[in-house]
Protein backbone atom coordinates (compact mmCIF):
# COMPACT_ATOMS: atom_id res chain seq x y z
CA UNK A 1 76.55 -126.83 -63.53
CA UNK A 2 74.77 -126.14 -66.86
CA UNK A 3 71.43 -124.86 -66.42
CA UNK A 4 68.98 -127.04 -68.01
CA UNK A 5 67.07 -124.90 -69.70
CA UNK A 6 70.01 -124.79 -72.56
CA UNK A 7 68.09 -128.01 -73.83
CA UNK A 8 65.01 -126.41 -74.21
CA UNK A 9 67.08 -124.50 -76.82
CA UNK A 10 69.63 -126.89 -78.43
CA UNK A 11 68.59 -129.14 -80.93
CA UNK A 12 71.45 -130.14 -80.93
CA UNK A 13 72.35 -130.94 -77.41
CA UNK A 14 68.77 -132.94 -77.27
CA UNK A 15 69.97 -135.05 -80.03
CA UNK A 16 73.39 -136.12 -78.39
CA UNK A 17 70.76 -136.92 -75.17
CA UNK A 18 67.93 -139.14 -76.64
CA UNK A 19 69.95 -142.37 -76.36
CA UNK A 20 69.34 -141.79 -72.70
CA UNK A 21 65.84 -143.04 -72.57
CA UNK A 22 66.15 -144.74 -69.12
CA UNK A 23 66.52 -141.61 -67.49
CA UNK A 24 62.29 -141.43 -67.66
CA UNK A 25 61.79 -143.80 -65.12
CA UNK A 26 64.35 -142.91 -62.54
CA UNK A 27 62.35 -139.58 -62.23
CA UNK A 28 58.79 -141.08 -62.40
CA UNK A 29 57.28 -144.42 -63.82
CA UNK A 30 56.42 -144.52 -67.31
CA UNK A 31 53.64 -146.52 -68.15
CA UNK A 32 53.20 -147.96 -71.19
CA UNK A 33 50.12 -149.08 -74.04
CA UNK A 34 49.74 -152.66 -74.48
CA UNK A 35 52.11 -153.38 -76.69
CA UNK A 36 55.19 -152.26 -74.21
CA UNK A 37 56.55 -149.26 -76.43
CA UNK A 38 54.53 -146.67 -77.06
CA UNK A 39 52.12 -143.85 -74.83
CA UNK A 40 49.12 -141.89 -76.12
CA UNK A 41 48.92 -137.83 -76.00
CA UNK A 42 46.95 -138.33 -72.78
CA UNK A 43 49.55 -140.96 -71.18
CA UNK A 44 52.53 -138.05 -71.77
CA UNK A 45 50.25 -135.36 -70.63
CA UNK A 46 49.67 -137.47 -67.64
CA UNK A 47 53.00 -138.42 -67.42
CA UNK A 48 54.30 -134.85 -67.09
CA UNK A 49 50.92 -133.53 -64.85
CA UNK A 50 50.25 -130.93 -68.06
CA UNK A 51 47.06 -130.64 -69.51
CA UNK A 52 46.52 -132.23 -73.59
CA UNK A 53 46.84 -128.59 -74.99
CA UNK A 54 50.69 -128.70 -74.15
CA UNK A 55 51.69 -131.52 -75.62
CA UNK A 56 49.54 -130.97 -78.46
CA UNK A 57 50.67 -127.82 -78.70
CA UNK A 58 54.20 -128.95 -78.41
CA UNK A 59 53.78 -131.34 -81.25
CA UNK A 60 52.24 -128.83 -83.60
CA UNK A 61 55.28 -126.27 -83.30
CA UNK A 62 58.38 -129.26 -83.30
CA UNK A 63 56.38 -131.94 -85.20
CA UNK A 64 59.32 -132.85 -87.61
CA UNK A 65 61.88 -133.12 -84.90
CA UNK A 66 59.52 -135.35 -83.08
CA UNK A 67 58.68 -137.77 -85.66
CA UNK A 68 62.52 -138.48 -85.99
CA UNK A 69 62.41 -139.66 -83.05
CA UNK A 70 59.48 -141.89 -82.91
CA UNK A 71 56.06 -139.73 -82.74
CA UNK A 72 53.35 -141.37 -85.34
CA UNK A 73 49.77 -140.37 -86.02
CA UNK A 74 48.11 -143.53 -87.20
CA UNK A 75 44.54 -143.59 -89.14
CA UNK A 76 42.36 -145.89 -91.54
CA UNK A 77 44.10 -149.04 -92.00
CA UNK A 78 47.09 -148.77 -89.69
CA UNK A 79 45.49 -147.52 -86.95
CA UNK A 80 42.72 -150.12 -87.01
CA UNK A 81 45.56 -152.77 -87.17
CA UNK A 82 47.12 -151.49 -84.14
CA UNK A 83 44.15 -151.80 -81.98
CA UNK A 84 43.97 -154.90 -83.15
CA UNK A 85 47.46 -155.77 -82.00
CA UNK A 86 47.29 -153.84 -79.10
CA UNK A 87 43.91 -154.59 -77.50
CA UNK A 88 43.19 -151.05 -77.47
CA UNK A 89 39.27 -150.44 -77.42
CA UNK A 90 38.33 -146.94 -79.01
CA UNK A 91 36.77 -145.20 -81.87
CA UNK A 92 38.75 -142.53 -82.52
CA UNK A 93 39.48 -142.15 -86.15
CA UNK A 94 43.41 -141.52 -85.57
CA UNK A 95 45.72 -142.05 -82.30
CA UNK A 96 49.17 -140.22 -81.72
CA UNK A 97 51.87 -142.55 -80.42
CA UNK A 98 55.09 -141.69 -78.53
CA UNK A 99 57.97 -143.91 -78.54
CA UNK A 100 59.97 -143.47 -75.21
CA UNK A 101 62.56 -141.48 -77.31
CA UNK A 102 60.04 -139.36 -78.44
CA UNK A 103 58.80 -139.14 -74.78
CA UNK A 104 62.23 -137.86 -73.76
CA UNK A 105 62.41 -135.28 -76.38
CA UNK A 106 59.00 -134.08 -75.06
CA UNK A 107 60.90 -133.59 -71.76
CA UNK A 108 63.71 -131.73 -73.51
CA UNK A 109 60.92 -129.22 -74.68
CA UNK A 110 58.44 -129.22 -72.59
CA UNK A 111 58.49 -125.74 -70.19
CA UNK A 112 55.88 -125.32 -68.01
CA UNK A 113 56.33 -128.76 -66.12
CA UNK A 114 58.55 -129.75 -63.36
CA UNK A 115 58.68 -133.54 -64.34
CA UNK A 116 59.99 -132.55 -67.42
CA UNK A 117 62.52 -130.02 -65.70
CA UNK A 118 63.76 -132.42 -63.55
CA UNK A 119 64.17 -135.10 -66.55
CA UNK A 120 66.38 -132.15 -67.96
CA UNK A 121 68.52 -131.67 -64.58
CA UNK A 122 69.01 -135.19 -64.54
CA UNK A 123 70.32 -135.45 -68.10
CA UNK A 124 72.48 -132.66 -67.36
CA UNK A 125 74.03 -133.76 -64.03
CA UNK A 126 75.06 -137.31 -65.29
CA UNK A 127 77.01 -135.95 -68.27
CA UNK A 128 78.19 -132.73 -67.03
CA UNK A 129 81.57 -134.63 -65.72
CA UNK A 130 82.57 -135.61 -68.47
CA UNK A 131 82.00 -133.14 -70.87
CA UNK A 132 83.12 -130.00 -68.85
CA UNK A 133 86.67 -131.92 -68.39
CA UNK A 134 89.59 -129.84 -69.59
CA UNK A 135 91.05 -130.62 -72.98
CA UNK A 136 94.23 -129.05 -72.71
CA UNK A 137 95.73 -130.60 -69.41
CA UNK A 138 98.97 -132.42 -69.41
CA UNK A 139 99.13 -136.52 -69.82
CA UNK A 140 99.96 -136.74 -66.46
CA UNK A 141 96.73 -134.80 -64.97
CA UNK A 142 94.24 -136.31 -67.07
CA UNK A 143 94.84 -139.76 -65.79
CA UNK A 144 94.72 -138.18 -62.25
CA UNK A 145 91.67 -136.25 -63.40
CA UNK A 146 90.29 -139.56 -64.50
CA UNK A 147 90.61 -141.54 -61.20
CA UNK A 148 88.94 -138.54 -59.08
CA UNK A 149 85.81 -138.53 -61.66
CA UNK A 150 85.55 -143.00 -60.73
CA UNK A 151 86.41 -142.27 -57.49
CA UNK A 152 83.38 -139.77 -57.36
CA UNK A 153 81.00 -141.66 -59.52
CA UNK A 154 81.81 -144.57 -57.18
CA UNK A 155 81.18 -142.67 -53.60
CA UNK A 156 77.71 -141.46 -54.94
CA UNK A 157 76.42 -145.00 -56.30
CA UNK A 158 77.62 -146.01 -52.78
CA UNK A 159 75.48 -143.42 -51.15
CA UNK A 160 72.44 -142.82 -53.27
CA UNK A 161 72.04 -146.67 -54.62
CA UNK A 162 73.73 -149.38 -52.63
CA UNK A 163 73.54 -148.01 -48.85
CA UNK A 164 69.47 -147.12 -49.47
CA UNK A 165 69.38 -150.74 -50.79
CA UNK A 166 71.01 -151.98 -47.28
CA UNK A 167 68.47 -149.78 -45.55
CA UNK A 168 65.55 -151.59 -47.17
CA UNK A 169 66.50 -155.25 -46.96
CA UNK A 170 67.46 -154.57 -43.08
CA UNK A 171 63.60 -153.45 -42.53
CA UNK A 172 62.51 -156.51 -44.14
CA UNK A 173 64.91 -158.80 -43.21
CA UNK A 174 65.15 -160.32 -39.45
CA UNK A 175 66.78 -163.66 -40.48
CA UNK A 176 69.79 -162.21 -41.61
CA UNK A 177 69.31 -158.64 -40.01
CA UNK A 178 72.89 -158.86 -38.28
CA UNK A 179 75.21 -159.59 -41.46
CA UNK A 180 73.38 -157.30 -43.05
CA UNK A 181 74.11 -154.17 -40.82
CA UNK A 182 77.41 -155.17 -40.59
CA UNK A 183 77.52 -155.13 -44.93
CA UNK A 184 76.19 -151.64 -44.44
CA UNK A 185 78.72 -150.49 -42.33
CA UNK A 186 81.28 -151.84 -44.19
CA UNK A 187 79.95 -150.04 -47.41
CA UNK A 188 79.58 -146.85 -45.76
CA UNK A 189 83.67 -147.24 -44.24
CA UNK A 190 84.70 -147.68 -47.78
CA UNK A 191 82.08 -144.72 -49.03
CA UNK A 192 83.99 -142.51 -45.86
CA UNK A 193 87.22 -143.17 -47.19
CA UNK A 194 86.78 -142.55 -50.45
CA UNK A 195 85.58 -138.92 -49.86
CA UNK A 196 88.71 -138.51 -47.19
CA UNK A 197 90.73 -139.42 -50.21
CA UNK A 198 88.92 -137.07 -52.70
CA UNK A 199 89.14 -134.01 -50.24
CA UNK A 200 93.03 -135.06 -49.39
CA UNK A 201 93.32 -134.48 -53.53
């Protein structure tokens, strides 16, 4: 697997990443301001359990890279419009904003927090399939190669997404407890089978 750290690095690799904003909230909850897209300095900070200085710090040294992708420092007029839009109640004479994609790209830079490392991992371990994949391997193979990668991506949303889901609704389910289990079981046959198949392969 690639070590995520290479993103702390890559400009490059962030920027084929950022699309990938979604991946924020399956490692922790996001919230958001008001007005449903952007965060405050403190609400990243917070976010990623780092103190202001990082991200300030973070912002002064890739500032450019960050406002391509959404970071804005408002003041005078346009800030005092956005707390009017917003509802935001505060005197501050200017007020950073992060857009989500900007949020991610903080997590693509952003050392000294394990939120942030683990928003790396998990950018890494979903597209590390498909782009380690040999280029050179005969017509034949890559269709092969191409079922075992579905058959794999299959057998873990089976086991980390659907069979949890089962779990849940049986706990708070008694009407319909029975079809349930028997749903589950049938889920985690087809789950068994497909990882028979894989190691048969």
């Amino acid at each position: 697997m690639i070590d995520e750290s290479v993103l702390l690095e890559s400009r490059t690799l962030r920027e084929s990443a950022l699309e990938r904003t979604e991946v924020l909230d399956r490692v922790k909850a996001l919230s958001l301001l008001p007005d449903g897209t952007h965060v405050t300095t403190a609400m990243v900070a917070t976010y990623f359990e780092v103190g202001l200085e990082a991200i300030k710090s973070l912002v002064k040294d890739h500032r450019t890279e960050l406002e391509t992708n959404g970071y804005r420092l408002l003041t005078g007029d346009e800030l005092r419009s956005f707390k009017n839009l917003s509802g935001i109640q505060s005197r501050t004479r200017s007020l950073a904003l992060f857009s989500r994609r900007a949020v991610l790209n903080i997590a693509m830079l952003l050392r000294d927090s394990e939120v942030a490392r683990q928003v790396r991992t998990y950018l890494l371990d979903t597209e590390h399939p498909v782009r380690t994949q040999p280029v050179d391997n005969p017509p034949h193979r890559e269709t092969h190669s191409l079922d075992d990668r579905i058959d794999q991506r299959i057998t873990h949303i089976l086991g980390k997404t659907v069979v949890p889901m089962f779990n849940a609704l049986i706990e708070t389910s008694d009407e319909h407890r029975r079809e349930l289990i028997a749903l589950r079981t049938g889920v985690q046959t087809v789950e068994r089978r497909l990882r028979q198949h894989h190691a048969r392969l």
